[in-house]
PDB file of N, CA and C in Angstrom:
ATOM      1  N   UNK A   1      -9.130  22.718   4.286  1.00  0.00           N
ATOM      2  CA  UNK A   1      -8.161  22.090   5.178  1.00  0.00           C
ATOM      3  C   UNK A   1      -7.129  23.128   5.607  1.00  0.00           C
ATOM      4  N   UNK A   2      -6.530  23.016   6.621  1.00  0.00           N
ATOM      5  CA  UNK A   2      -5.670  23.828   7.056  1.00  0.00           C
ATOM      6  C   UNK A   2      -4.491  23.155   6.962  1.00  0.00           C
ATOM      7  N   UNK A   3      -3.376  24.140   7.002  1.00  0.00           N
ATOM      8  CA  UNK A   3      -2.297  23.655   6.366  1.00  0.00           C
ATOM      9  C   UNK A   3      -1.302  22.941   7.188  1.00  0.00           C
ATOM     10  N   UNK A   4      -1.760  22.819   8.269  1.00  0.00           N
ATOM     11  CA  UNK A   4      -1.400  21.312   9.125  1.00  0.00           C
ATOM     12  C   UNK A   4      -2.213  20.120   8.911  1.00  0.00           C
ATOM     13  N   UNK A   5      -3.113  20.464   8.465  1.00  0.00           N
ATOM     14  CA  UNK A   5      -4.214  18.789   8.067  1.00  0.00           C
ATOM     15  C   UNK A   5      -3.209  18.343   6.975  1.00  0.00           C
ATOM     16  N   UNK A   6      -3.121  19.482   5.917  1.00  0.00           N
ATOM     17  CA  UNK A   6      -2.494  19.192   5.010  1.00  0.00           C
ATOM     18  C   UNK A   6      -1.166  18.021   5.116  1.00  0.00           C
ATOM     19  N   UNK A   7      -0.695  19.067   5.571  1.00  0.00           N
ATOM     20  CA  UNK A   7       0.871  18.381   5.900  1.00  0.00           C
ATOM     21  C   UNK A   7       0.646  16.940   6.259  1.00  0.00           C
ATOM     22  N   UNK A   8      -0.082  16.744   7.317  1.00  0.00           N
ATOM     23  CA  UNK A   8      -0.434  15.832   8.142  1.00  0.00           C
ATOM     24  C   UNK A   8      -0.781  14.631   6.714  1.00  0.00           C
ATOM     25  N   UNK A   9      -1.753  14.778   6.213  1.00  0.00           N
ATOM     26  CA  UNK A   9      -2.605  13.866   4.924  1.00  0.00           C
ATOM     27  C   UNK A   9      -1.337  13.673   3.923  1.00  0.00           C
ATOM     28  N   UNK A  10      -0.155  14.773   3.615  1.00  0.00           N
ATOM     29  CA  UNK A  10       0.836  14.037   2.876  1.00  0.00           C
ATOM     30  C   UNK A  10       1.470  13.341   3.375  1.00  0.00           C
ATOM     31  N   UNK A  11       2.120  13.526   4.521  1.00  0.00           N
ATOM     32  CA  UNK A  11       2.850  12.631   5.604  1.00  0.00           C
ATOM     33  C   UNK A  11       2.202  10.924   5.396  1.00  0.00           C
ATOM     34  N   UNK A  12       0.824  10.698   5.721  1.00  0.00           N
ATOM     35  CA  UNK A  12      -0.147   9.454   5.440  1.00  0.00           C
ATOM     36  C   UNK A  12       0.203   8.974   4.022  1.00  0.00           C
ATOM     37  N   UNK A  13       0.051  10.112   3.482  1.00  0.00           N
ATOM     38  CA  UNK A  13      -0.557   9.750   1.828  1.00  0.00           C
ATOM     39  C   UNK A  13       1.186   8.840   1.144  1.00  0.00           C
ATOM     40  N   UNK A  14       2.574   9.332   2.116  1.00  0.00           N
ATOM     41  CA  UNK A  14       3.499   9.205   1.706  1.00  0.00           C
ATOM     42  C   UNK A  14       4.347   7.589   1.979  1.00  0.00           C
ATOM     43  N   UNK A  15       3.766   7.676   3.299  1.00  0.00           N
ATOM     44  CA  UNK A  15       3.913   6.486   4.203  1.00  0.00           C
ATOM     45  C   UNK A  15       3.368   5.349   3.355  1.00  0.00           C
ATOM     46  N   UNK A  16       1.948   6.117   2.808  1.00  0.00           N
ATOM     47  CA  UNK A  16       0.958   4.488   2.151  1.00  0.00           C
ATOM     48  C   UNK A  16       1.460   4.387   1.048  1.00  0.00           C
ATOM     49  N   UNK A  17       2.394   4.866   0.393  1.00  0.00           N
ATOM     50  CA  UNK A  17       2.466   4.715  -0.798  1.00  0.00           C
ATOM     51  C   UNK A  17       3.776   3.764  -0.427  1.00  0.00           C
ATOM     52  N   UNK A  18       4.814   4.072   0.287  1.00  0.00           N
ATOM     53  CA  UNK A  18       6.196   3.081   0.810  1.00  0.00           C
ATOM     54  C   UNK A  18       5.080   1.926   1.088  1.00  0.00           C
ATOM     55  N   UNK A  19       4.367   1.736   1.989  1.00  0.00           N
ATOM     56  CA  UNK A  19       3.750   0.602   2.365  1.00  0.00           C
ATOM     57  C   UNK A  19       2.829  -0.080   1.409  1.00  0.00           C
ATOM     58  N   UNK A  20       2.778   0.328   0.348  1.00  0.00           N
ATOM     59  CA  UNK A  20       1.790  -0.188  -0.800  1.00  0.00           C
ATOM     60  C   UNK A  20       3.338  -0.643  -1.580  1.00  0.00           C
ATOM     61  N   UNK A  21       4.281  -0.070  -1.554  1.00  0.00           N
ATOM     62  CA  UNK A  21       5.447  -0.905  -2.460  1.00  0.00           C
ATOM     63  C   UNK A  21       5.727  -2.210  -2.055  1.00  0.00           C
ATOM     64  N   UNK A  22       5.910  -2.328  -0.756  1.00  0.00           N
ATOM     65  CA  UNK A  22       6.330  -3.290   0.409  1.00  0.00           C
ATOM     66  C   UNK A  22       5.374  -4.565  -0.286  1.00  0.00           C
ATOM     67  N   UNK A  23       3.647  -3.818  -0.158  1.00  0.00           N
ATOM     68  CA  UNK A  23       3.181  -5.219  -0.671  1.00  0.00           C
ATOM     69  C   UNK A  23       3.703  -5.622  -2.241  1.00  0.00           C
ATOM     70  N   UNK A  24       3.703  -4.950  -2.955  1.00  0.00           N
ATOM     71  CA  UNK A  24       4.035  -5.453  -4.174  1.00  0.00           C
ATOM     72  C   UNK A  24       5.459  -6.166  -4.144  1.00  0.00           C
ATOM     73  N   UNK A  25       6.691  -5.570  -3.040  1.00  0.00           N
ATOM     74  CA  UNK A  25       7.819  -6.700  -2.872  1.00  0.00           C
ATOM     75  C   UNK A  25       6.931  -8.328  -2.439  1.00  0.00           C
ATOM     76  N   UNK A  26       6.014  -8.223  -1.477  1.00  0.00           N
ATOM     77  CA  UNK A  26       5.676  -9.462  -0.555  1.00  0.00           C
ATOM     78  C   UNK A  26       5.264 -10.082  -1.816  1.00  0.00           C
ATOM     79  N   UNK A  27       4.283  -9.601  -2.810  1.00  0.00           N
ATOM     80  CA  UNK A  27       3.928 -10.171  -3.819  1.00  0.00           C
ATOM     81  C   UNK A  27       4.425 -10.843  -4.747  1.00  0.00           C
ATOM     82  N   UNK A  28       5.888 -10.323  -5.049  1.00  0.00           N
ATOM     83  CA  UNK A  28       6.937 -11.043  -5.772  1.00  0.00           C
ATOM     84  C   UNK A  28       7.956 -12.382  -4.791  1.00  0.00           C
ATOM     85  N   UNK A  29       7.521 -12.340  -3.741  1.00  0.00           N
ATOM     86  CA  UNK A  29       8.241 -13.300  -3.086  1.00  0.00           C
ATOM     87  C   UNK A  29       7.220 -14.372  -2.743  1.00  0.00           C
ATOM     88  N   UNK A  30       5.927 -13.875  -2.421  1.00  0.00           N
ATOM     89  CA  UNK A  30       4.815 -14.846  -2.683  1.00  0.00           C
ATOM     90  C   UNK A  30       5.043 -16.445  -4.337  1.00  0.00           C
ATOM     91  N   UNK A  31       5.463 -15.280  -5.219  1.00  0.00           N
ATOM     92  CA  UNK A  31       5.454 -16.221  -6.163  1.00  0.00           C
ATOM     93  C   UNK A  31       6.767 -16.928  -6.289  1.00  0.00           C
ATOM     94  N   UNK A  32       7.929 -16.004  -6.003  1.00  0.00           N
ATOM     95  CA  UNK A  32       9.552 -17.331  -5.440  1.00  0.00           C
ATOM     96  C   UNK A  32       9.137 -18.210  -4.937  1.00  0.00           C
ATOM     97  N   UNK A  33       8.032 -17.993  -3.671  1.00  0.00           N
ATOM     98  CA  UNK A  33       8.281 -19.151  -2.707  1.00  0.00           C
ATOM     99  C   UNK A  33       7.434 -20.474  -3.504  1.00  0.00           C
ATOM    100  N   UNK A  34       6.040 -20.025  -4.341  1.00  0.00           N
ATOM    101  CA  UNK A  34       5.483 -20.754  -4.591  1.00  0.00           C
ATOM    102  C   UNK A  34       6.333 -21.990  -5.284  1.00  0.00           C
ATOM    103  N   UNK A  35       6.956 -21.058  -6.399  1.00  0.00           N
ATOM    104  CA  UNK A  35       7.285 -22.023  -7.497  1.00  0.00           C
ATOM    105  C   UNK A  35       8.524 -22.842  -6.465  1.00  0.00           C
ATOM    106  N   UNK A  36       9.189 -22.414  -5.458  1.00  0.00           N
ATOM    107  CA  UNK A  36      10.250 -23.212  -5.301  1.00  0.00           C
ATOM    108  C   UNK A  36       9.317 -24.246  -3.606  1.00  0.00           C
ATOM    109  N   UNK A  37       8.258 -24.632  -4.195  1.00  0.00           N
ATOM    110  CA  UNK A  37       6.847 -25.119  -3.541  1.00  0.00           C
ATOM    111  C   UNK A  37       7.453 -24.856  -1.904  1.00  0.00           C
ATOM    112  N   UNK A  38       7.348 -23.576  -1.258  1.00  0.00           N
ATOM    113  CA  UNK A  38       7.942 -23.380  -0.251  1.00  0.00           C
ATOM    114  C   UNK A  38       6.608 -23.011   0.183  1.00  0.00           C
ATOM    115  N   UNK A  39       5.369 -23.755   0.751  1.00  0.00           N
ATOM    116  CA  UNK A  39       4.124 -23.158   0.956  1.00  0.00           C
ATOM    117  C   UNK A  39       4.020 -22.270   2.367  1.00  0.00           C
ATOM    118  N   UNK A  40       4.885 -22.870   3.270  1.00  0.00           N
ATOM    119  CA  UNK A  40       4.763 -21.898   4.268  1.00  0.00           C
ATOM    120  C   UNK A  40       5.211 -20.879   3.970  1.00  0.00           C
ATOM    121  N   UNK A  41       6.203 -20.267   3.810  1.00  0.00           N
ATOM    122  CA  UNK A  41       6.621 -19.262   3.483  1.00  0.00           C
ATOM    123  C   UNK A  41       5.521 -18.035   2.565  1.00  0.00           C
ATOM    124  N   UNK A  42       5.371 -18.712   1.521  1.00  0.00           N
ATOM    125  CA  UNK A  42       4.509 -18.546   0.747  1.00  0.00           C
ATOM    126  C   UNK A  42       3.067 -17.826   1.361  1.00  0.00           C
ATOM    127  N   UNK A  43       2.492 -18.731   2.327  1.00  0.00           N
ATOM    128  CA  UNK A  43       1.326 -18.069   3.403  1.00  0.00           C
ATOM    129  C   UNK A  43       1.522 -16.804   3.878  1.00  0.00           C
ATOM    130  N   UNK A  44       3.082 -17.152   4.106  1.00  0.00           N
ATOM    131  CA  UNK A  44       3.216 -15.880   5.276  1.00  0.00           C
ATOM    132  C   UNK A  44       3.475 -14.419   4.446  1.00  0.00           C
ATOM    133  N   UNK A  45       4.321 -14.579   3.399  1.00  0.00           N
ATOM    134  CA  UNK A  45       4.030 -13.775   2.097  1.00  0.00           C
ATOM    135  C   UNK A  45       3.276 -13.335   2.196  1.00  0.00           C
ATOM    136  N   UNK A  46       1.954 -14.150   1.642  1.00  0.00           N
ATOM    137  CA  UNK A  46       0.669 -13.514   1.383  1.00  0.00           C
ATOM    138  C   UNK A  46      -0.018 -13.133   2.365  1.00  0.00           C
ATOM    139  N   UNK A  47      -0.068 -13.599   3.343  1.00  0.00           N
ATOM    140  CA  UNK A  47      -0.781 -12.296   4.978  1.00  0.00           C
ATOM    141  C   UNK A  47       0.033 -11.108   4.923  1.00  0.00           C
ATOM    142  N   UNK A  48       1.320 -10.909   4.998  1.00  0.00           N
ATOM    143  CA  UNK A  48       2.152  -9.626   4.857  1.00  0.00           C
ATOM    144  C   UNK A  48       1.868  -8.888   3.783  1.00  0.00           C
ATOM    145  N   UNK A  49       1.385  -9.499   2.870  1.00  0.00           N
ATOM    146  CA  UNK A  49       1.261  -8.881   1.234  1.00  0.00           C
ATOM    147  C   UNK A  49      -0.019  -8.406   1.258  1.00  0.00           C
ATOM    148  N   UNK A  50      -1.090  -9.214   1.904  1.00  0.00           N
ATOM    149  CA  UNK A  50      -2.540  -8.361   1.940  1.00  0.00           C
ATOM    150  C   UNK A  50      -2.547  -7.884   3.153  1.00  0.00           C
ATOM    151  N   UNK A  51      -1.705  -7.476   4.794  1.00  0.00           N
ATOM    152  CA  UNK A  51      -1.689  -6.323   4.929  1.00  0.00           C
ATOM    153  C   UNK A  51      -1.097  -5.123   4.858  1.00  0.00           C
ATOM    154  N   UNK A  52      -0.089  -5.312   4.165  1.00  0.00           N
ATOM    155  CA  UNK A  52       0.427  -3.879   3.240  1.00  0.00           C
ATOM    156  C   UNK A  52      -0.699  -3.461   2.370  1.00  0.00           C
ATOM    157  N   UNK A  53      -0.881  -3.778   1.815  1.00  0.00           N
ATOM    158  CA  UNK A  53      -1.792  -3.650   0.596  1.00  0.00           C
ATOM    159  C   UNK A  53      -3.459  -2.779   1.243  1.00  0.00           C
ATOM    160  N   UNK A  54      -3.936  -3.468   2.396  1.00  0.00           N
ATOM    161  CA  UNK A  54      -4.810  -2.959   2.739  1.00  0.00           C
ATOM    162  C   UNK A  54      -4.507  -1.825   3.755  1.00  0.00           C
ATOM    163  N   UNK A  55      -3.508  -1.628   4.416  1.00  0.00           N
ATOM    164  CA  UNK A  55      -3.285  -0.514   4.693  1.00  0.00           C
ATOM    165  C   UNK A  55      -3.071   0.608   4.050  1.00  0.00           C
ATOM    166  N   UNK A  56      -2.096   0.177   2.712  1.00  0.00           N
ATOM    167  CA  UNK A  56      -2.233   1.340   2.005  1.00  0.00           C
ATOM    168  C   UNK A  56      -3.774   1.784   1.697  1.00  0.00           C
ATOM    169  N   UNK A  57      -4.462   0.544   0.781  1.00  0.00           N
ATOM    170  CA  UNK A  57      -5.514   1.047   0.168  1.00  0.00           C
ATOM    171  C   UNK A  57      -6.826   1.817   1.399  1.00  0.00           C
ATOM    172  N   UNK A  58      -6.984   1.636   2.748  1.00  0.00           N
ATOM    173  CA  UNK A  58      -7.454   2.331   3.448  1.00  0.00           C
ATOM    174  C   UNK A  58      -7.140   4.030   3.459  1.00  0.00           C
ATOM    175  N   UNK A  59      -5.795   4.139   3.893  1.00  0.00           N
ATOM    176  CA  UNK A  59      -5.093   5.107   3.689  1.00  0.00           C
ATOM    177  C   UNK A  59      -5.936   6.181   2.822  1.00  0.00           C
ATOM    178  N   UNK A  60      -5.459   5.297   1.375  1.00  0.00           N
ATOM    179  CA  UNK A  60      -6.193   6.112   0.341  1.00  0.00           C
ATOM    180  C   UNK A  60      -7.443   6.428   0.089  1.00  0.00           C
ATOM    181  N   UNK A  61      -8.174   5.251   0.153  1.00  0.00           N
ATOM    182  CA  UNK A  61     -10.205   5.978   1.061  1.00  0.00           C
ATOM    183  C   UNK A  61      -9.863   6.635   1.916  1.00  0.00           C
ATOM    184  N   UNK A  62      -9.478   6.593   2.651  1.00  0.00           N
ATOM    185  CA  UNK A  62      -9.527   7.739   3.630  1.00  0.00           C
ATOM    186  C   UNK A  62      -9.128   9.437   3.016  1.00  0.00           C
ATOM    187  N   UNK A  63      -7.988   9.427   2.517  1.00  0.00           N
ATOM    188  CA  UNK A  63      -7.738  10.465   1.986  1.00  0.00           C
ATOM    189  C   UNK A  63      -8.504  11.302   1.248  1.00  0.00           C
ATOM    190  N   UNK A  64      -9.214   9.860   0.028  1.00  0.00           N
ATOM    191  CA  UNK A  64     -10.493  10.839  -0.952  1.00  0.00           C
ATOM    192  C   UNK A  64     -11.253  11.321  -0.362  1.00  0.00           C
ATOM    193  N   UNK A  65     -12.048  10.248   0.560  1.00  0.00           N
ATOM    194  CA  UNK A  65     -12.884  10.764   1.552  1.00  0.00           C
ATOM    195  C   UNK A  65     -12.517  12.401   1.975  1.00  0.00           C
ATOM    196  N   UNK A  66     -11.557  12.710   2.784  1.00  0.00           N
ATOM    197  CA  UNK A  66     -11.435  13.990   3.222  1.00  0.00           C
ATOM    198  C   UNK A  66     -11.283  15.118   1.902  1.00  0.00           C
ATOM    199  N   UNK A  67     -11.048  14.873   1.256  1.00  0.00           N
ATOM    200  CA  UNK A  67     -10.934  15.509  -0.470  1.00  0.00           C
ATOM    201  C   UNK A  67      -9.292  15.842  -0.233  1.00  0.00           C
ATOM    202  N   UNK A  68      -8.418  15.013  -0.100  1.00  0.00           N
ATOM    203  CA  UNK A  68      -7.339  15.738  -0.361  1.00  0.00           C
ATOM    204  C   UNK A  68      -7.038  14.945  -1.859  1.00  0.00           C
ATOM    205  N   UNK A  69      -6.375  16.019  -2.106  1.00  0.00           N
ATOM    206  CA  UNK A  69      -5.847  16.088  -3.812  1.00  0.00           C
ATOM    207  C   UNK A  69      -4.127  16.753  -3.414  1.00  0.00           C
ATOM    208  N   UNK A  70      -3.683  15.787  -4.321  1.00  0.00           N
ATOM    209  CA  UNK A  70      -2.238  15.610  -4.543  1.00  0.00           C
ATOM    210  C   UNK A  70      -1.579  14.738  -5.972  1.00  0.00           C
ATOM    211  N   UNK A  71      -0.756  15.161  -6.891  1.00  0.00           N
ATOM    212  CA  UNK A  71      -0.185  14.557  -7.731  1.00  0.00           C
ATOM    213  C   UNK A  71       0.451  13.115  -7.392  1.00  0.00           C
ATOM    214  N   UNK A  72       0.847  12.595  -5.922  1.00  0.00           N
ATOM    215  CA  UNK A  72       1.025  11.965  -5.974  1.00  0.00           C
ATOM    216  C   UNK A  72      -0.303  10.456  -5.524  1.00  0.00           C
ATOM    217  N   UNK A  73      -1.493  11.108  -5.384  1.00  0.00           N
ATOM    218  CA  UNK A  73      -1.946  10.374  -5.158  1.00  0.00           C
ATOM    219  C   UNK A  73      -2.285   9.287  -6.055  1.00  0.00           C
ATOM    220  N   UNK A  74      -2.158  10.004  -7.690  1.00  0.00           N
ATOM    221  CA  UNK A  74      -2.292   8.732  -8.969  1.00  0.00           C
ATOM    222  C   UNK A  74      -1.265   7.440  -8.482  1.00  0.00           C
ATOM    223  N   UNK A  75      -0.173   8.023  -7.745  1.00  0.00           N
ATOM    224  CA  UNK A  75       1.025   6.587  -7.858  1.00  0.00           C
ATOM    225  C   UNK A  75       0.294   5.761  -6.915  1.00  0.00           C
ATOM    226  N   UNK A  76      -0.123   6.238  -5.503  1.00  0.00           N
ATOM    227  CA  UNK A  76      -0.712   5.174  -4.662  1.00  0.00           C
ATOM    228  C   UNK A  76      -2.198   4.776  -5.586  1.00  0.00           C
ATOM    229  N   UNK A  77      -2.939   5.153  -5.834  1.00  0.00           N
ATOM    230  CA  UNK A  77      -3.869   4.295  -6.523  1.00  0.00           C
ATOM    231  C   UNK A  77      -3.404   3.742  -7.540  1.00  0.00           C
ATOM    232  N   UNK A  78      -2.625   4.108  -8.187  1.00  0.00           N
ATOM    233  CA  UNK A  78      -2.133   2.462  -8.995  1.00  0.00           C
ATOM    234  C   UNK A  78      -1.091   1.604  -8.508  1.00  0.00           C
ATOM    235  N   UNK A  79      -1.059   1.811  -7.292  1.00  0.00           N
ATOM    236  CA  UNK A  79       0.278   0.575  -6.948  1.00  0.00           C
ATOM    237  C   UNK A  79      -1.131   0.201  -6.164  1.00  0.00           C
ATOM    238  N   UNK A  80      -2.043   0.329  -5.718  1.00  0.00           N
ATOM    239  CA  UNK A  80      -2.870  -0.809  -5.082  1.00  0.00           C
ATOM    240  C   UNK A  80      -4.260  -1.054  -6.054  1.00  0.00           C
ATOM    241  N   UNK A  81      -4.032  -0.425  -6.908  1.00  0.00           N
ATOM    242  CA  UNK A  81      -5.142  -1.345  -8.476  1.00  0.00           C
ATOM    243  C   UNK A  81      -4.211  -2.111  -9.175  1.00  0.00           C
ATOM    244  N   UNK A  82      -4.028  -3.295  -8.575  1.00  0.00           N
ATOM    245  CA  UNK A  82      -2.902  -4.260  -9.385  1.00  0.00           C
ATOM    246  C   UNK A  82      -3.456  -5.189  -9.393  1.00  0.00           C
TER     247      UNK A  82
END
């Protein structure tokens, strides 16, 4: 890789990892809304929550795919193996 791909793949790799947190917020408000039986809300939670989540986790196939390697890539694969 050249060291603009590079750059470029941390830039991604950095973004998905903010956007893989995001789902894990949607995820915790998924379950406020439930228990306080707020189901719409709740829906909308969970569409926002699985597409954070799948954006990140694309992101990150994508990344292995190209072989980039980075220390931070352990944090994004475990904030979207939850």
């Amino acid at each position: 890789m050249t060291e603009q791909e590079i750059m470029k793949c941390e830039e991604l790799m950095k973004e998905a990892i903010g956007v893989a947190r995001q789902a894990r917020k949607e995820f915790d408000y998924i379950r406020q809304h439930y228990l306080s039986d707020d189901m719409y809300k709740c829906e909308m939670s969970q569409r926002r929550s699985d597409r954070h989540w799948g954006q990140a986790e694309g992101v990150y196939r994508a990344l292995k795919r190209l072989g980039y390697e980075h220390d931070e890539m352990i944090t994004l694969e475990k904030l979207i193996n939850w």
